[in-house]
Protein backbone atom coordinates (compact mmCIF):
# COMPACT_ATOMS: atom_id res chain seq x y z
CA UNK A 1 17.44 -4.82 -14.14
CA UNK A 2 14.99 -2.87 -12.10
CA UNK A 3 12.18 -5.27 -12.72
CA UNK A 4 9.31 -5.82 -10.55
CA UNK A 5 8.08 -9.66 -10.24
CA UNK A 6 5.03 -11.05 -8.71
CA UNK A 7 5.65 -13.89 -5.98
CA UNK A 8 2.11 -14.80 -4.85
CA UNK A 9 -1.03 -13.62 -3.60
CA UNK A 10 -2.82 -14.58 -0.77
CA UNK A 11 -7.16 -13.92 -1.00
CA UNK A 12 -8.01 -12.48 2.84
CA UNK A 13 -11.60 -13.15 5.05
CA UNK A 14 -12.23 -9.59 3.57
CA UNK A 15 -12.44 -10.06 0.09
CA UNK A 16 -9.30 -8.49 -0.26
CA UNK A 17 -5.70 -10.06 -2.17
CA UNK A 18 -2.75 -9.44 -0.60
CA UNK A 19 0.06 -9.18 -3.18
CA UNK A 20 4.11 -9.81 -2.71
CA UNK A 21 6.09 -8.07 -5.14
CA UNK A 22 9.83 -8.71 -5.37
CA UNK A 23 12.22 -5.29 -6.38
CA UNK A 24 15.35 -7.15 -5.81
CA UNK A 25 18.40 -5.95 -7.54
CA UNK A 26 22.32 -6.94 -7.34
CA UNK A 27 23.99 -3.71 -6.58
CA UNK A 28 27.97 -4.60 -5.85
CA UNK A 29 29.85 -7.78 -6.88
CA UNK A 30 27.93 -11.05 -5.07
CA UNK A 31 25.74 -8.28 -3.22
CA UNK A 32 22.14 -7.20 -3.15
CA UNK A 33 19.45 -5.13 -2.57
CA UNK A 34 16.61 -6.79 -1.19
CA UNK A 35 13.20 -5.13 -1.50
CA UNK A 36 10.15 -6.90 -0.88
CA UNK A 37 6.66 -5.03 -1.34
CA UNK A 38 3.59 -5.73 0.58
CA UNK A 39 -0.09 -4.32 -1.88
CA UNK A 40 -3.64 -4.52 -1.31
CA UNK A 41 -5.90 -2.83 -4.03
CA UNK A 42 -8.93 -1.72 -1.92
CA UNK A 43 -11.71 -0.61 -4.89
CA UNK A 44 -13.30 2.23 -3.51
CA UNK A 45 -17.73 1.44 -3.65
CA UNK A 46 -20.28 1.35 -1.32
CA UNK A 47 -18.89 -2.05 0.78
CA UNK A 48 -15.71 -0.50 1.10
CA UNK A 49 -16.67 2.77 2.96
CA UNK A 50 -16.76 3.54 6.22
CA UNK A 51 -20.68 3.83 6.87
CA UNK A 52 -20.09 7.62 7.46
CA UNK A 53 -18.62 8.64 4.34
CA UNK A 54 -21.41 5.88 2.45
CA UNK A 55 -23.59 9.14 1.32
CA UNK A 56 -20.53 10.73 0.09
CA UNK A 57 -19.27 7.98 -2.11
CA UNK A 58 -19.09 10.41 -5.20
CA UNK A 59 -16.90 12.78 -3.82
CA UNK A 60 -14.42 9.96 -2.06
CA UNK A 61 -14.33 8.58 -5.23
CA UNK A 62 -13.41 11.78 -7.07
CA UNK A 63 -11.10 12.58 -4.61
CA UNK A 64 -9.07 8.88 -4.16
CA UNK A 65 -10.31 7.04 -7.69
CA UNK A 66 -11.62 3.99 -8.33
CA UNK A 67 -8.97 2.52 -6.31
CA UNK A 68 -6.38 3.03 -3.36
CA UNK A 69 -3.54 0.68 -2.71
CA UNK A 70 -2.19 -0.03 0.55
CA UNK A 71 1.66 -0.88 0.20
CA UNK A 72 4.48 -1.63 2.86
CA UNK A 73 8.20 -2.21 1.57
CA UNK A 74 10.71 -3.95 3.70
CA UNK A 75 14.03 -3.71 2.43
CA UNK A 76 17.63 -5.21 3.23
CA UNK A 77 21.08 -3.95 1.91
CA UNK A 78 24.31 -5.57 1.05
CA UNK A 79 23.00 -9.02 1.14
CA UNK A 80 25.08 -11.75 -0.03
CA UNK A 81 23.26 -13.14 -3.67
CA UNK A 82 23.18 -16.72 -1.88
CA UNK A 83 21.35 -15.58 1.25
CA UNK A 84 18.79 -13.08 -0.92
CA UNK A 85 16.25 -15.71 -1.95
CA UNK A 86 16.20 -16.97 1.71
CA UNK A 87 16.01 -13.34 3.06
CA UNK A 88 12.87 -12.67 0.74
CA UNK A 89 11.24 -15.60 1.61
CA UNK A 90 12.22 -15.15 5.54
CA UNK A 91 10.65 -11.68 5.02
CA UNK A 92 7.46 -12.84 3.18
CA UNK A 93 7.16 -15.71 5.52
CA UNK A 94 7.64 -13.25 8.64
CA UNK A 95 4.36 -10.54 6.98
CA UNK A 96 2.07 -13.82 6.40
CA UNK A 97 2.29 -14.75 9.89
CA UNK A 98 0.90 -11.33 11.15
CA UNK A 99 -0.96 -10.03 8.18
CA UNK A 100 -4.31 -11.98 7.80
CA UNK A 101 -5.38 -11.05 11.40
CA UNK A 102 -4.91 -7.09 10.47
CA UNK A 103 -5.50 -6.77 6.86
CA UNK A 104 -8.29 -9.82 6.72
CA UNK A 105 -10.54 -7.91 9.22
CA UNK A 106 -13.61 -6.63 7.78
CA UNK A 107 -12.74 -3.62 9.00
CA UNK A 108 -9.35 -2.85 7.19
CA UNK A 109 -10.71 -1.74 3.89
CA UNK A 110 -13.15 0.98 5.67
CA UNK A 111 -10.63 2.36 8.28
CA UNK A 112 -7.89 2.71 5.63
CA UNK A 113 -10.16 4.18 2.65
CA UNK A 114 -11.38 6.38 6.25
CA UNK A 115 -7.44 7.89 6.46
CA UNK A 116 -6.83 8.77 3.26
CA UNK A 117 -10.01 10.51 2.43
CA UNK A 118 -8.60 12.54 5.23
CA UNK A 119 -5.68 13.17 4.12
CA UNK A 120 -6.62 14.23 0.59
CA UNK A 121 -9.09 16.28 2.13
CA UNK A 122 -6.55 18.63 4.38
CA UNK A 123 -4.15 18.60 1.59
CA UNK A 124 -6.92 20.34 -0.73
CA UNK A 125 -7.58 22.56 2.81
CA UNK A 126 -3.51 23.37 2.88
CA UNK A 127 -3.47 23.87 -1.01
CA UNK A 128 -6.51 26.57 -0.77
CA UNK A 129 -5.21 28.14 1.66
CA UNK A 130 -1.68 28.49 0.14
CA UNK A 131 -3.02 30.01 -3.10
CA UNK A 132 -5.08 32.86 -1.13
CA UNK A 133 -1.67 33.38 0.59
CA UNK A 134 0.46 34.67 -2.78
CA UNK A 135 0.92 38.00 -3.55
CA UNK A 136 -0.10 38.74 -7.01
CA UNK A 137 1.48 42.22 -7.22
């Protein structure tokens, strides 16, 4: 019942596939849960790195795998089971018309692998600093 289901992807100026995924469910009676889910696998090598971070490909890589996915859900509650398939498509229909511009850029792959190399990188800072912290006694 909790299925996941491909709808389409779309291939971006970057090299990049944009993927819809639907997570639609009926949750009451005629009701449902709408859930539509927005992916980009960005492969993490040498094209895909911000120039700064190009010398240390080995340790993003370590750090974030071979891969990092982007992913955006948009959601809807209590939606009547004849208006869901028009509500996903009204949602899909709404991302495609912005999307291309931001996620197409050349750019996109770089700035987001930038972020999250980042982020893994305090988390390991917060993580050190947290184990010096306990008391062992």
């Amino acid at each position: 019942m909790n299925s996941e289901r491909l709808i389409s992807r779309h291939p971006l100026n970057n090299g990049l596939t944009l993927e819809f995924w639907d997570y639609s469910r009926p949750i009451a009676g005629d009701r449902w849960f709408v859930l539509l889910e927005v992916r980009i696998a960005i492969p993490i090598r040498p094209d895909t790195l911000p120039p700064e971070l190009r010398e240390q490909a080995d340790q993003v890589k370590e750090a974030l795998g071979d891969k990092i996915i982007f992913s955006h859900k948009n959601e809807r509650n209590f939606i009547a089971a004849t208006e869901a398939p028009k509500i996903l498509k009204d949602m899909q229909d709404r991302f495609l018309a912005k999307a291309p511009a931001y996620f197409g850029h050349p750019d996109f792959a770089a700035r987001f692998i930038r972020g999250k190399f980042a982020e893994k990188q305090a988390l390991q800072r917060w993580q050190r600093l947290d184990t010096r912290q306990i008391d062992h006694s």
